[in-house]
PDB file of N, CA and C in Angstrom:
ATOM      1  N   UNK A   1      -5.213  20.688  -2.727  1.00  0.00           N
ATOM      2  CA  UNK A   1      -4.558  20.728  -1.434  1.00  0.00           C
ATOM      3  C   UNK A   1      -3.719  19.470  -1.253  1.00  0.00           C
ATOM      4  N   UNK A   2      -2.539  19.625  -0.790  1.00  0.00           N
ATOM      5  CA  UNK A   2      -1.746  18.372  -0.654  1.00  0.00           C
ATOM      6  C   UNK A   2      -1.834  18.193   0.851  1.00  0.00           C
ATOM      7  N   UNK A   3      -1.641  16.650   0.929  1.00  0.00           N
ATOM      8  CA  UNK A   3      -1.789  15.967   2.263  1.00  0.00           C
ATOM      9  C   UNK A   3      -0.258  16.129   2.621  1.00  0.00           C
ATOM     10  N   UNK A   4      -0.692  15.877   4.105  1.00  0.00           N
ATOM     11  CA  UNK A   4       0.410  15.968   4.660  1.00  0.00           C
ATOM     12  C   UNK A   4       0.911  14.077   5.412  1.00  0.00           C
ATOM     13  N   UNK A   5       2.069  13.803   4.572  1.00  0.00           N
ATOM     14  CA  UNK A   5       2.126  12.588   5.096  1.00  0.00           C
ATOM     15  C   UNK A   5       2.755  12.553   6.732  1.00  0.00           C
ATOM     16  N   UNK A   6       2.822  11.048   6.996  1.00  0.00           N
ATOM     17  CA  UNK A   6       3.149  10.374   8.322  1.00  0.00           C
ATOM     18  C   UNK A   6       3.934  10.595   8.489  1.00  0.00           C
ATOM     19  N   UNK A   7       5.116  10.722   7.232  1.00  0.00           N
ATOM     20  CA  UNK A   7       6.658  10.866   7.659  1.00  0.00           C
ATOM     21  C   UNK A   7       7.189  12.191   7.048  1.00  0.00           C
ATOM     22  N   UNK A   8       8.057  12.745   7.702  1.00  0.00           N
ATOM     23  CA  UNK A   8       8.607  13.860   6.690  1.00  0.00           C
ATOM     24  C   UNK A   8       9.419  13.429   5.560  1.00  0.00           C
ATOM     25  N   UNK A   9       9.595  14.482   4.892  1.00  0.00           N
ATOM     26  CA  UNK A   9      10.186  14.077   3.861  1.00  0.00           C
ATOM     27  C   UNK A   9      12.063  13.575   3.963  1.00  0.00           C
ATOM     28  N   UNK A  10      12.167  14.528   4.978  1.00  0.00           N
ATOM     29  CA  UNK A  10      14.134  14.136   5.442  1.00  0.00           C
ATOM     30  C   UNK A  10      14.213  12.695   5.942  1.00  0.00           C
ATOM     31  N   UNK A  11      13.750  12.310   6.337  1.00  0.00           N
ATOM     32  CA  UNK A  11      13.136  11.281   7.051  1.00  0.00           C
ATOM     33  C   UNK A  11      13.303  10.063   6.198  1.00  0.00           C
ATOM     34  N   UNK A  12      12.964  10.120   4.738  1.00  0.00           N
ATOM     35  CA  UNK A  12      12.996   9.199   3.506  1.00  0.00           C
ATOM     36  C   UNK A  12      13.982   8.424   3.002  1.00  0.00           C
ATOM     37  N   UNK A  13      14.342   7.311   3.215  1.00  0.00           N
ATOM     38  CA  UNK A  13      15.488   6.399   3.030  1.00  0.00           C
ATOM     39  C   UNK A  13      15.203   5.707   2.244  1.00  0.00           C
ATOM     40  N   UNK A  14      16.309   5.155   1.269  1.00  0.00           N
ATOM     41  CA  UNK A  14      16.281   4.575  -0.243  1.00  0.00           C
ATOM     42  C   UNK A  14      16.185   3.076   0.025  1.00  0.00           C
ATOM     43  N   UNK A  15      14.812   2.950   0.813  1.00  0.00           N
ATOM     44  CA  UNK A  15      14.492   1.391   1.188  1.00  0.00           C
ATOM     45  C   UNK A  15      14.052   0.091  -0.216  1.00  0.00           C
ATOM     46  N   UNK A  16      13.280   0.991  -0.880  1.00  0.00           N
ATOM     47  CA  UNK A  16      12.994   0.357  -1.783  1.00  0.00           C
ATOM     48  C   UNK A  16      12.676   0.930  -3.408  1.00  0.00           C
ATOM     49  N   UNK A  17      13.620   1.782  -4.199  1.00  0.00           N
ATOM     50  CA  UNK A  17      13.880   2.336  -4.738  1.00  0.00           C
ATOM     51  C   UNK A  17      13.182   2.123  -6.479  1.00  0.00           C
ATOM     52  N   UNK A  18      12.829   2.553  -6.803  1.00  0.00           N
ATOM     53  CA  UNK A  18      12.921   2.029  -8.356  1.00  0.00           C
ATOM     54  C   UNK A  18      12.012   1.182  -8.789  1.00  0.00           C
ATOM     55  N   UNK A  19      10.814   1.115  -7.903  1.00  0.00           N
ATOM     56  CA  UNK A  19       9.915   0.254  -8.210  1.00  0.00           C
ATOM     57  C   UNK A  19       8.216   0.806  -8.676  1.00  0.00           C
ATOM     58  N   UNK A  20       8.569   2.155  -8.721  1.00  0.00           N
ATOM     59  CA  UNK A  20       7.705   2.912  -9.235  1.00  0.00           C
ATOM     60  C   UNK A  20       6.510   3.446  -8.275  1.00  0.00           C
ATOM     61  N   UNK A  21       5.308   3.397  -8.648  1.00  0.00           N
ATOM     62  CA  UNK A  21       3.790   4.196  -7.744  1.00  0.00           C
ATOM     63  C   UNK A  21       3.541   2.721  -7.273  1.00  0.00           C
ATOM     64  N   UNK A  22       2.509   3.526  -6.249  1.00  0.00           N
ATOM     65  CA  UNK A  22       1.620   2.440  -5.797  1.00  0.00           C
ATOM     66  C   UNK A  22       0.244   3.190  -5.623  1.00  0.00           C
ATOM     67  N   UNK A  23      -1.106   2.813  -4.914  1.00  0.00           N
ATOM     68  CA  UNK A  23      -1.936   3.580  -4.546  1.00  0.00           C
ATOM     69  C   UNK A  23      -2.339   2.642  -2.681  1.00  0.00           C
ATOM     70  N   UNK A  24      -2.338   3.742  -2.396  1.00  0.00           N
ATOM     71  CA  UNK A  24      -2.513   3.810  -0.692  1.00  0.00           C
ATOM     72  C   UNK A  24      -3.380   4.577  -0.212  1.00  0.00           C
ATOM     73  N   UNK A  25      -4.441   3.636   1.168  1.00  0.00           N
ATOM     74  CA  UNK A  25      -5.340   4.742   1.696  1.00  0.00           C
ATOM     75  C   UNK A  25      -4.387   5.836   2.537  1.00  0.00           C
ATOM     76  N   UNK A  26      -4.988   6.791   2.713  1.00  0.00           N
ATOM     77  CA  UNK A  26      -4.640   7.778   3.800  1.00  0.00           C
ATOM     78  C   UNK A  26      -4.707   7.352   5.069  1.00  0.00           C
ATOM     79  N   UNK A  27      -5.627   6.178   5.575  1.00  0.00           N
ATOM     80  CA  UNK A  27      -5.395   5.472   7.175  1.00  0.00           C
ATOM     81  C   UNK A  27      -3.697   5.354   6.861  1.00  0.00           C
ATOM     82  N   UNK A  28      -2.838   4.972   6.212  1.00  0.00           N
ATOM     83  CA  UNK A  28      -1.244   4.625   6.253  1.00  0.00           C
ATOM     84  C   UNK A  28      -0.656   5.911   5.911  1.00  0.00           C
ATOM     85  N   UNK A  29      -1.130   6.608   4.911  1.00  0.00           N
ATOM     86  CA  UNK A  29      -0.266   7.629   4.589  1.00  0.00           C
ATOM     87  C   UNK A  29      -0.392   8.937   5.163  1.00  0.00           C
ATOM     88  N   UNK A  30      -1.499   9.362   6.194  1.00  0.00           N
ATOM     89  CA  UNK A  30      -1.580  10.610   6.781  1.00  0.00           C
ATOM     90  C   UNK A  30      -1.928  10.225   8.105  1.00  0.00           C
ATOM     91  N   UNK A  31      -2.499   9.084   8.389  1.00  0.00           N
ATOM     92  CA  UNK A  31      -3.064   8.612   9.931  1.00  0.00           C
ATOM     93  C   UNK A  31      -1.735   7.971  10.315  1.00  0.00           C
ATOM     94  N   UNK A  32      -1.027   6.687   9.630  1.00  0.00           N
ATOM     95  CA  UNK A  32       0.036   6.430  10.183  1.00  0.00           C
ATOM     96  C   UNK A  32      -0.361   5.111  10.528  1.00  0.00           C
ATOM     97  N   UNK A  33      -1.276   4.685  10.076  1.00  0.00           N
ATOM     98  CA  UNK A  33      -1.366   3.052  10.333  1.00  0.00           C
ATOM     99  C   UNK A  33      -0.879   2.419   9.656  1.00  0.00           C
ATOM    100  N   UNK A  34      -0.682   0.806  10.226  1.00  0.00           N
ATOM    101  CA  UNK A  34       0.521   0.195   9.955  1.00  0.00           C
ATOM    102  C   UNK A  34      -0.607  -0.752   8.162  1.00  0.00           C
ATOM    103  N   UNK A  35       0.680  -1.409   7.532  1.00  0.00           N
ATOM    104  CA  UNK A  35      -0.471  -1.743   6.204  1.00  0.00           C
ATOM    105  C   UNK A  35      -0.407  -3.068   7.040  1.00  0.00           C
ATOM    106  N   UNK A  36      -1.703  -3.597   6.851  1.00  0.00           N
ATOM    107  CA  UNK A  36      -2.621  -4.912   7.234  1.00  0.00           C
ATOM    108  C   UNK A  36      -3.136  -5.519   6.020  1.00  0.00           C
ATOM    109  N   UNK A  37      -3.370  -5.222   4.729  1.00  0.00           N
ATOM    110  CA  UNK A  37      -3.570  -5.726   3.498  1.00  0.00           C
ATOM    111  C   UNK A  37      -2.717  -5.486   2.222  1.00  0.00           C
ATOM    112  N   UNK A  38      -2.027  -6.268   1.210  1.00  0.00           N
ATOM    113  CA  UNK A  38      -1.260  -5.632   0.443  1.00  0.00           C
ATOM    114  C   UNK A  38      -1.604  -6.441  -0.996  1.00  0.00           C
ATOM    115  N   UNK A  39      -2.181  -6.007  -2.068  1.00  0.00           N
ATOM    116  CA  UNK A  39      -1.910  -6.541  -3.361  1.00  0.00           C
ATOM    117  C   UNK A  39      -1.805  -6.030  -4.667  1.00  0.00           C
ATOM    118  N   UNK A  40      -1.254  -7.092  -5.595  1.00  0.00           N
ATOM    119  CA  UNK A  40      -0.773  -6.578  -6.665  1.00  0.00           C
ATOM    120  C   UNK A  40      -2.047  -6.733  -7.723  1.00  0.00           C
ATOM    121  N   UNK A  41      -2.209  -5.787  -8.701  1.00  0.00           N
ATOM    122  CA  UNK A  41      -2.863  -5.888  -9.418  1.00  0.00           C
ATOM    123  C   UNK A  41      -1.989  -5.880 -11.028  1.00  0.00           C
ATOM    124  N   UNK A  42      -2.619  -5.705 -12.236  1.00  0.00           N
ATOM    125  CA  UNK A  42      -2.299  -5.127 -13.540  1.00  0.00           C
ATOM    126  C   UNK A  42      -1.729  -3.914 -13.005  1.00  0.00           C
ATOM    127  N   UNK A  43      -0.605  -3.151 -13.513  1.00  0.00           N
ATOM    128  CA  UNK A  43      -0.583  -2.129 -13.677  1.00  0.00           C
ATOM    129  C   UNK A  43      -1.444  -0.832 -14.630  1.00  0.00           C
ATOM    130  N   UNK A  44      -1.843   0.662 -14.231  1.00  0.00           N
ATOM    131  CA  UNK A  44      -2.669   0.946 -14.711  1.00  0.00           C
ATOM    132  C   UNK A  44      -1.861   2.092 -15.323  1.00  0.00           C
ATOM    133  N   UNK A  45      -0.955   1.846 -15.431  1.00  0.00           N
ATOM    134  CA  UNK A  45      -0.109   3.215 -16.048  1.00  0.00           C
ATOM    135  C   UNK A  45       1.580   3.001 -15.889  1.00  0.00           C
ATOM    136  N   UNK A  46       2.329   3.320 -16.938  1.00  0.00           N
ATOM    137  CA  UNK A  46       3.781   3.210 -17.023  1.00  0.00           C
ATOM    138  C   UNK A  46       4.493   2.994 -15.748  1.00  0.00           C
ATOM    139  N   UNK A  47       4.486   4.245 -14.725  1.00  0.00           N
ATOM    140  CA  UNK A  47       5.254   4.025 -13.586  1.00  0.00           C
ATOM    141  C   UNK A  47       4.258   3.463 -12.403  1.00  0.00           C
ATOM    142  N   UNK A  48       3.242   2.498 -12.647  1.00  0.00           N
ATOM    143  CA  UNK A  48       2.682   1.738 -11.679  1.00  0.00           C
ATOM    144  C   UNK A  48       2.812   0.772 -11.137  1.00  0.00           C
ATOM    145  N   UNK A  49       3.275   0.309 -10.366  1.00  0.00           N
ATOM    146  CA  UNK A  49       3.773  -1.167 -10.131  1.00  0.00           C
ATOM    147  C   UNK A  49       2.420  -1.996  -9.723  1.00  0.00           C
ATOM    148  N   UNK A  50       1.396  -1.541  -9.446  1.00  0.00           N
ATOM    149  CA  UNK A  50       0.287  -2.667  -9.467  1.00  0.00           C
ATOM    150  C   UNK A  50       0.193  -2.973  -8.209  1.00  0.00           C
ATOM    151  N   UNK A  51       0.702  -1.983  -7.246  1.00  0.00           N
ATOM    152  CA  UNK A  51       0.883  -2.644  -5.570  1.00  0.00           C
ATOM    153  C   UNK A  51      -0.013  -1.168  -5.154  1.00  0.00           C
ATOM    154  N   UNK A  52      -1.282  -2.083  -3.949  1.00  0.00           N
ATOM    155  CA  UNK A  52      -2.183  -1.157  -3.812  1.00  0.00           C
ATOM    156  C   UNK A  52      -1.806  -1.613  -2.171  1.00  0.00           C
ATOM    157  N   UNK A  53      -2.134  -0.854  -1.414  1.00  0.00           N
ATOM    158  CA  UNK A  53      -1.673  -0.927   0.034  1.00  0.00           C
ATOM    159  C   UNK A  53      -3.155  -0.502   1.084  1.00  0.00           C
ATOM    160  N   UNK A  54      -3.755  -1.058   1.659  1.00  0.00           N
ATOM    161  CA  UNK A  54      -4.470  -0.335   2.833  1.00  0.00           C
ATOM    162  C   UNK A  54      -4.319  -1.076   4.354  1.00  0.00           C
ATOM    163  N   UNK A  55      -5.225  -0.286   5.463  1.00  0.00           N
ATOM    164  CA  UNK A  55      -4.694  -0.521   6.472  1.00  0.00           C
ATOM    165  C   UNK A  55      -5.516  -1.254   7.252  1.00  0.00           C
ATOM    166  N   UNK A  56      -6.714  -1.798   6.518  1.00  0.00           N
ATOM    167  CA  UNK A  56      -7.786  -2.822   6.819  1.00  0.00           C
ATOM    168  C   UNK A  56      -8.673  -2.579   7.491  1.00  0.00           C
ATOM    169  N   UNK A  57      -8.903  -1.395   7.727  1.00  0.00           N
ATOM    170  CA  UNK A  57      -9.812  -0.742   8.674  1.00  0.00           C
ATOM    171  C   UNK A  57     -10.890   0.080   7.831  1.00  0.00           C
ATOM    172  N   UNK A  58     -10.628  -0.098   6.313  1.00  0.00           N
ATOM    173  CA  UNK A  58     -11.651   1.074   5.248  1.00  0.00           C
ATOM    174  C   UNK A  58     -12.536   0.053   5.169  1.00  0.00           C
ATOM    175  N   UNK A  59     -13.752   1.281   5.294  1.00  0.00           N
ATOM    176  CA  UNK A  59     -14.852   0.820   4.839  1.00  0.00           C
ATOM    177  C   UNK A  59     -15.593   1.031   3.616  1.00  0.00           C
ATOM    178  N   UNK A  60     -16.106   0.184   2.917  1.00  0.00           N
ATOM    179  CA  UNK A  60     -16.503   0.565   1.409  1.00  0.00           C
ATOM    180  C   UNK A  60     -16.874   1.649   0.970  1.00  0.00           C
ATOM    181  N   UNK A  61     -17.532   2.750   1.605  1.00  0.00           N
ATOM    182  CA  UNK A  61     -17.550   4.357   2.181  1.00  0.00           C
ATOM    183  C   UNK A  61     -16.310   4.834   1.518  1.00  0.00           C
ATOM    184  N   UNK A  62     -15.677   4.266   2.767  1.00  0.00           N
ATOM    185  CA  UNK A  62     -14.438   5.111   2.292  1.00  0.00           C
ATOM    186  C   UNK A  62     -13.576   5.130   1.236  1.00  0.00           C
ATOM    187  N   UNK A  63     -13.670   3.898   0.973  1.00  0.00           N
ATOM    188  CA  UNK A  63     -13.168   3.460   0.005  1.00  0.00           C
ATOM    189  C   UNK A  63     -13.443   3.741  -1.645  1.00  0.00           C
ATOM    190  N   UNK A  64     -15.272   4.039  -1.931  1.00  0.00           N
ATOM    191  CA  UNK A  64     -15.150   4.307  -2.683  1.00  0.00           C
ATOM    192  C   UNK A  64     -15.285   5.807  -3.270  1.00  0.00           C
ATOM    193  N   UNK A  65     -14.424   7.259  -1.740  1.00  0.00           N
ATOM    194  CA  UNK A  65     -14.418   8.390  -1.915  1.00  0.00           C
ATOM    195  C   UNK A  65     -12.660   8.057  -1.835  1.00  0.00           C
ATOM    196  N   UNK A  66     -12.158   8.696  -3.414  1.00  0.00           N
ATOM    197  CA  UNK A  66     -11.178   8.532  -4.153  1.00  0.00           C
ATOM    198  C   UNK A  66      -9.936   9.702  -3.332  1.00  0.00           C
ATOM    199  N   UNK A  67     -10.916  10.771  -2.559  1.00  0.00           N
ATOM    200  CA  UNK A  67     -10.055  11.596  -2.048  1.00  0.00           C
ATOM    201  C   UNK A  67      -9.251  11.317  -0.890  1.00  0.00           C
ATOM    202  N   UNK A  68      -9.518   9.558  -0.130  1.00  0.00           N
ATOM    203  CA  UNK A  68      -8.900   9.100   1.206  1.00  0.00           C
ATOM    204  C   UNK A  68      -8.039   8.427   0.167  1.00  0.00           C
ATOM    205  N   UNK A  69      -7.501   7.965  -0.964  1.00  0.00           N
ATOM    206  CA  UNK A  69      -6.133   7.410  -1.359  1.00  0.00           C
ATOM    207  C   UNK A  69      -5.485   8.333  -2.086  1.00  0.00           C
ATOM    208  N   UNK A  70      -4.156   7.743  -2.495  1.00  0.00           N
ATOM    209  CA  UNK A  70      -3.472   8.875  -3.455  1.00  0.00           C
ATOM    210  C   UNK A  70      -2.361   7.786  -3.488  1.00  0.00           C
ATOM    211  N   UNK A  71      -1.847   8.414  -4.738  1.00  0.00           N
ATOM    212  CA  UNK A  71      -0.476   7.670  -5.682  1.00  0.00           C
ATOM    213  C   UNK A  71       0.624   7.944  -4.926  1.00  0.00           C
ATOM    214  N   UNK A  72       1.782   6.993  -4.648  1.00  0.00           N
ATOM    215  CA  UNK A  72       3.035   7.483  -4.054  1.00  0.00           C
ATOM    216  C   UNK A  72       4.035   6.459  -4.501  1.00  0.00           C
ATOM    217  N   UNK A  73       5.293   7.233  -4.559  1.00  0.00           N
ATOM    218  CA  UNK A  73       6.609   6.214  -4.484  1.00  0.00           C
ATOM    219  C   UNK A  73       6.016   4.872  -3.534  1.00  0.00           C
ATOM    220  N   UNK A  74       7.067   3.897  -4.519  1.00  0.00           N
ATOM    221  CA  UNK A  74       6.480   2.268  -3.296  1.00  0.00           C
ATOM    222  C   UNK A  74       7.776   2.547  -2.205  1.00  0.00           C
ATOM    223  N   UNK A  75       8.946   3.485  -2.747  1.00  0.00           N
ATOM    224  CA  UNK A  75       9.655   3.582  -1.313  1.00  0.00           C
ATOM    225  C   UNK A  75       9.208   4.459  -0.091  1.00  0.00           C
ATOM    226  N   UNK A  76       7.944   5.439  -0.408  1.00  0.00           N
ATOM    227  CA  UNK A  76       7.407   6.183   1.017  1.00  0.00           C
ATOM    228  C   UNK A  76       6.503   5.364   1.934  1.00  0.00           C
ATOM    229  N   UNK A  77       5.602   4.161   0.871  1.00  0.00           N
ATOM    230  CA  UNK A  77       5.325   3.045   1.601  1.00  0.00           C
ATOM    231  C   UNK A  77       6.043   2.061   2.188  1.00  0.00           C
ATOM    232  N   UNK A  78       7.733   2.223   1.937  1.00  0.00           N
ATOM    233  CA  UNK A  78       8.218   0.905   2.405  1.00  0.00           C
ATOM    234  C   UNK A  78       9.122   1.947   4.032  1.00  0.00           C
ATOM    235  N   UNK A  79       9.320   3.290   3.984  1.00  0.00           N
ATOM    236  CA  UNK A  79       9.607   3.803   4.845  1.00  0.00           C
ATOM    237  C   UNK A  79       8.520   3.726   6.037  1.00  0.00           C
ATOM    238  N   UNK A  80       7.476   3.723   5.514  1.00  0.00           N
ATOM    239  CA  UNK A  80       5.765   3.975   6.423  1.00  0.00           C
ATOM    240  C   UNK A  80       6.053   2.719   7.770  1.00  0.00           C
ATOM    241  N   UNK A  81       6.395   1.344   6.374  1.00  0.00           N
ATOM    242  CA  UNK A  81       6.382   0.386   7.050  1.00  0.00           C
ATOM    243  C   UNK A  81       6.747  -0.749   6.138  1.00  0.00           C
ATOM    244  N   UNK A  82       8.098  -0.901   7.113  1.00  0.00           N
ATOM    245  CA  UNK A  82       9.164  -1.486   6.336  1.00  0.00           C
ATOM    246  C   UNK A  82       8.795  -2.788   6.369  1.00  0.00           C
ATOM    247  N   UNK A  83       7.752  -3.427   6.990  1.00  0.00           N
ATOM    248  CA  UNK A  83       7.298  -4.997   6.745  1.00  0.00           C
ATOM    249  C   UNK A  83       6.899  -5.403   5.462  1.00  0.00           C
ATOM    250  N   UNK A  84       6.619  -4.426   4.932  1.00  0.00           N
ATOM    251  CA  UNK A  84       6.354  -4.762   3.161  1.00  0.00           C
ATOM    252  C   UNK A  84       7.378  -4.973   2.454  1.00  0.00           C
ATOM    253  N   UNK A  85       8.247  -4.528   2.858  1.00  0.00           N
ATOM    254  CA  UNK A  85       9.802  -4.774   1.570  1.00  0.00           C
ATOM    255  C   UNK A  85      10.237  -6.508   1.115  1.00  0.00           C
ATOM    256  N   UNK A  86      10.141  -7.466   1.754  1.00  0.00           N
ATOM    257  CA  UNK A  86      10.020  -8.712   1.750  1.00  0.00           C
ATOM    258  C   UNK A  86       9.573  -8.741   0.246  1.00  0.00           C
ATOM    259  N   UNK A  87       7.720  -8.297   0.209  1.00  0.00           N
ATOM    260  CA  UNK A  87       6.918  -9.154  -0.340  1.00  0.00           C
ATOM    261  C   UNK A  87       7.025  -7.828  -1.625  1.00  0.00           C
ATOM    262  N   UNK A  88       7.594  -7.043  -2.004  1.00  0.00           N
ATOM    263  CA  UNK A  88       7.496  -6.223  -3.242  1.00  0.00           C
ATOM    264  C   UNK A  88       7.807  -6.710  -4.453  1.00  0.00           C
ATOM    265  N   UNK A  89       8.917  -8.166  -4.941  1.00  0.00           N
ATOM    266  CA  UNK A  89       8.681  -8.375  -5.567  1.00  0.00           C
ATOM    267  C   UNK A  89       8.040  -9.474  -6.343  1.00  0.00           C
ATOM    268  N   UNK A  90       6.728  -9.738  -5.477  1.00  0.00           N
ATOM    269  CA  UNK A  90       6.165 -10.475  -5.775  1.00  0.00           C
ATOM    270  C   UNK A  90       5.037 -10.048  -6.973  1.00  0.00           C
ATOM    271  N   UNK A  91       4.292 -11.345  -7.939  1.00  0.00           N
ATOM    272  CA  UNK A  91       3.875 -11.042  -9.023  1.00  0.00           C
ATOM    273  C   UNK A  91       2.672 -10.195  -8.841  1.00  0.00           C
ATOM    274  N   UNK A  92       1.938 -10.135 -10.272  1.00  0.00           N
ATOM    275  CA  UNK A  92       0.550  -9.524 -10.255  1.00  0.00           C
ATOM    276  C   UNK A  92      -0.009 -10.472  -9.617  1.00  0.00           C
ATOM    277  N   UNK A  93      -1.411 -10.460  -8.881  1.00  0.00           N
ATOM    278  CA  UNK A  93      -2.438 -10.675  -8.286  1.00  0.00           C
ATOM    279  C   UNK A  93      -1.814 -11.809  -7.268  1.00  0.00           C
ATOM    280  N   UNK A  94      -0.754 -11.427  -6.306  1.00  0.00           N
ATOM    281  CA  UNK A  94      -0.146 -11.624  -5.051  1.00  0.00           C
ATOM    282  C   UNK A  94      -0.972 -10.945  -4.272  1.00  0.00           C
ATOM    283  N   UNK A  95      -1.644 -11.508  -3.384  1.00  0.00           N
ATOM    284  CA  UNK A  95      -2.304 -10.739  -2.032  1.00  0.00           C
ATOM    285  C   UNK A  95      -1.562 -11.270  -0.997  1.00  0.00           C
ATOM    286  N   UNK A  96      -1.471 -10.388   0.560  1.00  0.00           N
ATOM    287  CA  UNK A  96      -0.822 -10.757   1.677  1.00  0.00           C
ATOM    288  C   UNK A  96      -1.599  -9.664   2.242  1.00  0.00           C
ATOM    289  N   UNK A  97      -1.550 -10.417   3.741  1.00  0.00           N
ATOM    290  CA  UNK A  97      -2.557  -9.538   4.938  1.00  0.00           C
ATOM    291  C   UNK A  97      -2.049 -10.457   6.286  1.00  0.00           C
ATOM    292  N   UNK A  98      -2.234  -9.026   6.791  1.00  0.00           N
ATOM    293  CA  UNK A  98      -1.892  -9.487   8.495  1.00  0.00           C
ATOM    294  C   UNK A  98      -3.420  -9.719   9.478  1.00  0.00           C
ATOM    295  N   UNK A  99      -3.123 -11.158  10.352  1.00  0.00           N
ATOM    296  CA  UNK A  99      -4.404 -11.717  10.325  1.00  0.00           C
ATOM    297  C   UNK A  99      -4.397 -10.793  11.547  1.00  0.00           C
ATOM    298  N   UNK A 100      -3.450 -10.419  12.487  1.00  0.00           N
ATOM    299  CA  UNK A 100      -3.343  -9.567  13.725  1.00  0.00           C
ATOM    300  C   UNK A 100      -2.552  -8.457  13.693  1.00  0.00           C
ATOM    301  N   UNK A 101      -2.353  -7.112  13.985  1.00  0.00           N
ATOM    302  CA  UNK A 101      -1.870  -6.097  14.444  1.00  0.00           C
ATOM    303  C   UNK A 101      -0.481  -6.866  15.038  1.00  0.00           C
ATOM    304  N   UNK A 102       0.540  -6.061  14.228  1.00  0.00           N
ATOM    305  CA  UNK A 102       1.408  -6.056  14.936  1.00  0.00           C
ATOM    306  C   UNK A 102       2.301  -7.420  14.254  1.00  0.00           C
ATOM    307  N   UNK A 103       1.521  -8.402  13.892  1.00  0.00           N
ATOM    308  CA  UNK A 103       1.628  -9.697  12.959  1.00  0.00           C
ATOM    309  C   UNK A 103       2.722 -10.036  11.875  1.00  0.00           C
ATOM    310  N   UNK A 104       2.975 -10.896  11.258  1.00  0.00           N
ATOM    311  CA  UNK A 104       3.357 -11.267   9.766  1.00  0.00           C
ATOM    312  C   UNK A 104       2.512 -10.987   8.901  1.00  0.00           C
ATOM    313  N   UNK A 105       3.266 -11.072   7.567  1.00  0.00           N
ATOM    314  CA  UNK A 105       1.621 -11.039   6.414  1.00  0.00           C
ATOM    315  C   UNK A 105       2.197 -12.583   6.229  1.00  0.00           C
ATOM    316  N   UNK A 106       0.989 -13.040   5.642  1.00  0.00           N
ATOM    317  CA  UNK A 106       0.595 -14.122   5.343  1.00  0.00           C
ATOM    318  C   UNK A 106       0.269 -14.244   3.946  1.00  0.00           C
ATOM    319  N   UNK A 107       0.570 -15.494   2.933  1.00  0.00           N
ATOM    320  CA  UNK A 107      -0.887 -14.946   1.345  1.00  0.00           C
ATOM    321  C   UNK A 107      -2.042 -14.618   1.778  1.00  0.00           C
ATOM    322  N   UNK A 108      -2.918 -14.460   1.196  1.00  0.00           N
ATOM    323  CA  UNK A 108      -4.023 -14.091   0.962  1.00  0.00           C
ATOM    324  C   UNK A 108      -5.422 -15.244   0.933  1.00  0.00           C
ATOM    325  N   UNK A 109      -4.397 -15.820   0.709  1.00  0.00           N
ATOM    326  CA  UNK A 109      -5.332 -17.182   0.196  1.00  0.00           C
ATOM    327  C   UNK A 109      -5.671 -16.947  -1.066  1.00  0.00           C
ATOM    328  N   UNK A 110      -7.556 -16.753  -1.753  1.00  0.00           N
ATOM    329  CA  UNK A 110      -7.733 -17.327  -2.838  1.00  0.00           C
ATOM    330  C   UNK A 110      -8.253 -15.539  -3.007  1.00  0.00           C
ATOM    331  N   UNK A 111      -7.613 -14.798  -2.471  1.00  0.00           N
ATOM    332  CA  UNK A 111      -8.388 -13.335  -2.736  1.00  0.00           C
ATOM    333  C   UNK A 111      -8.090 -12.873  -4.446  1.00  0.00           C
ATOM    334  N   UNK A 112      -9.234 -12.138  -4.788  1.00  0.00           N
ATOM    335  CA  UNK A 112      -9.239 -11.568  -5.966  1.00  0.00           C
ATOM    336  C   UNK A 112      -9.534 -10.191  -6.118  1.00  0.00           C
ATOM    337  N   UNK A 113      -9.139  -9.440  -6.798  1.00  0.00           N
ATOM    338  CA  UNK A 113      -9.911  -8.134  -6.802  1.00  0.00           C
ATOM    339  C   UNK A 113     -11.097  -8.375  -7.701  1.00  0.00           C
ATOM    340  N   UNK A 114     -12.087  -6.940  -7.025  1.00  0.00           N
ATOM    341  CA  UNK A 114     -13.104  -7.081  -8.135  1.00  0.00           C
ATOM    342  C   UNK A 114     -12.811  -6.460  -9.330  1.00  0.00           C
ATOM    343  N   UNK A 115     -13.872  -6.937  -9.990  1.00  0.00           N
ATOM    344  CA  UNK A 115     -14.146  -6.858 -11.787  1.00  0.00           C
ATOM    345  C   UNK A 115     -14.647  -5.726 -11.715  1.00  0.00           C
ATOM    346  N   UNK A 116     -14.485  -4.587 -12.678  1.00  0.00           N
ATOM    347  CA  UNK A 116     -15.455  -3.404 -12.889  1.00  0.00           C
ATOM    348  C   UNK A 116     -16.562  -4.411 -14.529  1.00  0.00           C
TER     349      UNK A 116
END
């Protein structure tokens, strides 16, 4: 079953083009919340850019049922919410997060992803 995103598809403007997948919760891509956390990892596949997006509100629950994210152009995330376009080309393991709604992103400070 395919989700139905936030934005339609006519709707889609060539904000940030050519930069391949990302992976995003569904709080941004079907609820419509704004992204509050953003980082880069390794890429895990050819057209991956290593940019994982959520909306800071998942809980490890949710997070680790695979069916609340899904793969998308990094330009349907930069249409979602165009405050990310700034920081896209920044390197692998770049983190940025908004400390308030509505906010700047900021780095991350000393964040890491985990290790499997």
């Amino acid at each position: 079953m395919s989700k139905k995103l936030h934005i339609a598809a006519e709707d889609i403007r060539p904000l940030a083009t050519g930069l391949g997948t990302c992976i995003a919760t569904d709080k941004i891509t079907v609820a419509g919340l704004p992204v509050r956390f953003m980082y880069r990892e390794d890429p895990i596949g050819q057209n991956d850019s290593g940019w994982r997006f959520l909306a800071g509100t998942e809980s490890d629950a949710y997070m680790e049922n695979a069916k609340n994210q899904g793969a998308y152009d990094v330009n349907i995330l930069a249409n979602l919410d165009p405050s990310i376009i700034p920081f896209l080309q920044a390197p692998i393991g770049a983190a940025f997060q908004k400390i308030e709604a509505g906010g700047t992103f900021e780095e991350a400070g000393d964040w890491e992803p985990d290790e499997d």
